[in-house]
C-alpha atoms as a PDB file:
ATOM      1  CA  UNK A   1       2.013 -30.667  27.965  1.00  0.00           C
ATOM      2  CA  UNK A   2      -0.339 -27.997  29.179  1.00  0.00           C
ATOM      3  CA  UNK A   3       2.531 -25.754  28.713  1.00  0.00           C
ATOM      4  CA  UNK A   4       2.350 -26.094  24.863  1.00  0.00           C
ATOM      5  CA  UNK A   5      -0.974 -26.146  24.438  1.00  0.00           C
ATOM      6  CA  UNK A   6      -0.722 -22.965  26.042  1.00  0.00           C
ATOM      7  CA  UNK A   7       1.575 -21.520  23.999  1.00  0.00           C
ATOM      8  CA  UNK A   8      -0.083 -22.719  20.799  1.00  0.00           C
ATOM      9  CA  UNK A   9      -3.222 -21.642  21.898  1.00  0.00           C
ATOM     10  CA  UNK A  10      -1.715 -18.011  22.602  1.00  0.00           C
ATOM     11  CA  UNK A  11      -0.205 -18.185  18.677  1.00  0.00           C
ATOM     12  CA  UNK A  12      -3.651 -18.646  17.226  1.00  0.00           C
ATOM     13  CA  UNK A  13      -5.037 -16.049  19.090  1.00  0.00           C
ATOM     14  CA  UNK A  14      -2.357 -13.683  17.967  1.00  0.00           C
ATOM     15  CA  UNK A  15      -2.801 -14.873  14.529  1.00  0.00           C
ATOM     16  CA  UNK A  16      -6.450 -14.212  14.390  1.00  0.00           C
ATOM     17  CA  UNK A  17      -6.461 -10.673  15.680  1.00  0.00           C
ATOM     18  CA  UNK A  18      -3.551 -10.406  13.184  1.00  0.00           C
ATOM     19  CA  UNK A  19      -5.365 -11.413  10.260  1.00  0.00           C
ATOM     20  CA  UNK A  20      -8.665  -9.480  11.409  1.00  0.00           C
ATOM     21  CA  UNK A  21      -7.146  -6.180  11.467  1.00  0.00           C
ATOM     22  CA  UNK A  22      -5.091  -6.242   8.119  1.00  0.00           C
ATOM     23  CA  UNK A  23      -8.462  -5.401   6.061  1.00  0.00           C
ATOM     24  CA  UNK A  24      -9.470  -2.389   8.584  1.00  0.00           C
ATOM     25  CA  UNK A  25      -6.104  -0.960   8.547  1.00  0.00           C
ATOM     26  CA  UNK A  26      -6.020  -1.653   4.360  1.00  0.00           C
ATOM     27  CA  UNK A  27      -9.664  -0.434   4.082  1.00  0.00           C
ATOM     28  CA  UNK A  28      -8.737   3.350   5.827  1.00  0.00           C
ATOM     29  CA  UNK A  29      -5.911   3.421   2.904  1.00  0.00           C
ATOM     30  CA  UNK A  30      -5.747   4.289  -0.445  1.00  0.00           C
ATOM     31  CA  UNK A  31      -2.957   4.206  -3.652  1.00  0.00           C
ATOM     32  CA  UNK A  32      -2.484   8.049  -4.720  1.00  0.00           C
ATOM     33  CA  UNK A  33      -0.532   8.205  -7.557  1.00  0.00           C
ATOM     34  CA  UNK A  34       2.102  10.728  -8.517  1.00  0.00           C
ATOM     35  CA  UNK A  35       3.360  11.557  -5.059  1.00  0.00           C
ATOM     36  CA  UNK A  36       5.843   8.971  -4.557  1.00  0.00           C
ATOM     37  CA  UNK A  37       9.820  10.440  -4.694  1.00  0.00           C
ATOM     38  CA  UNK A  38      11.905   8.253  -6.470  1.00  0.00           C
ATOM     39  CA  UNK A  39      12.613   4.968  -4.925  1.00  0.00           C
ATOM     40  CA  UNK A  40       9.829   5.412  -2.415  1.00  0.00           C
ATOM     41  CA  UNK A  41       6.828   3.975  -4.470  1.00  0.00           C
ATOM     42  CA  UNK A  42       4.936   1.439  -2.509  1.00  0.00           C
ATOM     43  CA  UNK A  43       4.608  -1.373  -5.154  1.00  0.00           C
ATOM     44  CA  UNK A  44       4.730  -2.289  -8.826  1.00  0.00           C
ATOM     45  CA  UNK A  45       4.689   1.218 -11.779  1.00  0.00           C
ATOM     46  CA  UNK A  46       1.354   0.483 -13.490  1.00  0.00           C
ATOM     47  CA  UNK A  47       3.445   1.279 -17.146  1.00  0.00           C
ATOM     48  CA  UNK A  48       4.712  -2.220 -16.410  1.00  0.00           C
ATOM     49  CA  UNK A  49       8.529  -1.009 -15.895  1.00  0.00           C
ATOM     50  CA  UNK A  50       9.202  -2.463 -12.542  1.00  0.00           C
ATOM     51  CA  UNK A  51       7.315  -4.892 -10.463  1.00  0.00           C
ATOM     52  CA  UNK A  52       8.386  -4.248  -6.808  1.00  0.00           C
ATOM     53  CA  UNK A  53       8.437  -1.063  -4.362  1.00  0.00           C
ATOM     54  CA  UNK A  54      10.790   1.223  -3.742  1.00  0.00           C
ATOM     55  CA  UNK A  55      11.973   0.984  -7.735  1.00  0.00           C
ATOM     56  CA  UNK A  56      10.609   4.209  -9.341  1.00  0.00           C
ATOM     57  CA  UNK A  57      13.547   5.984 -11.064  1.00  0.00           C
ATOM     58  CA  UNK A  58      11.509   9.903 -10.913  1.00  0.00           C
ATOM     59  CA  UNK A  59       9.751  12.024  -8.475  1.00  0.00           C
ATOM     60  CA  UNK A  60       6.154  12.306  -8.864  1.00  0.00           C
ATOM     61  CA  UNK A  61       5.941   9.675 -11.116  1.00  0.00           C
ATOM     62  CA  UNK A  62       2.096   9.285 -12.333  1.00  0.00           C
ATOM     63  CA  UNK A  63       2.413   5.509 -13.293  1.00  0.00           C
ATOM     64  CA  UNK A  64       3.657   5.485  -9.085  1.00  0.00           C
ATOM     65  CA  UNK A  65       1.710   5.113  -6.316  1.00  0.00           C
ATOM     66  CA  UNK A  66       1.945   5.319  -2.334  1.00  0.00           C
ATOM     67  CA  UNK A  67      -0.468   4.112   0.268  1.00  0.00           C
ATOM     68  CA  UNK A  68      -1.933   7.041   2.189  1.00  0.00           C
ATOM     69  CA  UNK A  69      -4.720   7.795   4.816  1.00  0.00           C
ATOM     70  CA  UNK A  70      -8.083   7.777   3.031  1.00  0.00           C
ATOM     71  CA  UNK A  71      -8.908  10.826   1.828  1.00  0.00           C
ATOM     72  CA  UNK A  72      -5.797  12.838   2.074  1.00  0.00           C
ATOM     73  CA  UNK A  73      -4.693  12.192  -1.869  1.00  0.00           C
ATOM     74  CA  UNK A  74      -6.049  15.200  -3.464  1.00  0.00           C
ATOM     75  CA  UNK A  75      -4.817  17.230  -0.180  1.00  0.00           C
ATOM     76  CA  UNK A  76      -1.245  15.955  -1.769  1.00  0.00           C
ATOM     77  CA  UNK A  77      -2.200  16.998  -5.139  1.00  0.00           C
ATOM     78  CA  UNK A  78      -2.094  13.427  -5.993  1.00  0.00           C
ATOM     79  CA  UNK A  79      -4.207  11.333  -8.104  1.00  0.00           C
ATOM     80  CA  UNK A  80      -6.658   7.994  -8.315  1.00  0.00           C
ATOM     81  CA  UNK A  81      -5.737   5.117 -10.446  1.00  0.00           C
ATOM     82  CA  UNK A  82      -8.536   6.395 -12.904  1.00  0.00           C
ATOM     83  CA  UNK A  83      -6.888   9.949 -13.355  1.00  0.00           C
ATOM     84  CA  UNK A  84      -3.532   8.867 -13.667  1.00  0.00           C
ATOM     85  CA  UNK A  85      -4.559   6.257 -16.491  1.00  0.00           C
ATOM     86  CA  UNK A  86      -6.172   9.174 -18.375  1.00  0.00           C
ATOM     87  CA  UNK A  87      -2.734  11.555 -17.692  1.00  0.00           C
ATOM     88  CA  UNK A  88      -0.784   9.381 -19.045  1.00  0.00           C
ATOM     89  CA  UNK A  89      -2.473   9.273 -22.782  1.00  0.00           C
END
């Protein structure tokens, strides 16, 4: 018995730390838009064609987006969500 409360005990602990480090590792990211090659976009085209990643049909795409290190975007000549929304007018 002490064997499985062991065990469990061990799973929650892994869980926490899990679940504490998702926001740090999402808060040192951010979507840059019209970077992503086709088929490597990270999630859902903000134009509404496609809902999943990994779907964008063009390179460079500005209604794409990829997750990158914070602050590297405009090194990428990529854009926020704010700048692509305007681009696309």
């Amino acid at each position: 018995m002490k064997q499985a409360q062991l065990i469990a005990a061990t799973a929650a602990t892994l869980m926490t730390l899990m679940l504490a480090s998702a926001p740090a590792s999402a808060a040192e990211k951010e979507k840059c838009f019209g970077i992503a090659k086709a088929g490597q976009n990270d999630c859902a085209s903000t134009t509404g064609v496609h809902s999943c990643a990994g779907q964008s049909k063009v390179d460079m795409d500005k209604a794409e987006w990829k997750y990158v290190a914070k602050g590297t975007c405009k090194d990428m000549k990529g854009m926020t969500a704010d700048e692509a929304g305007k681009a696309k007018m």
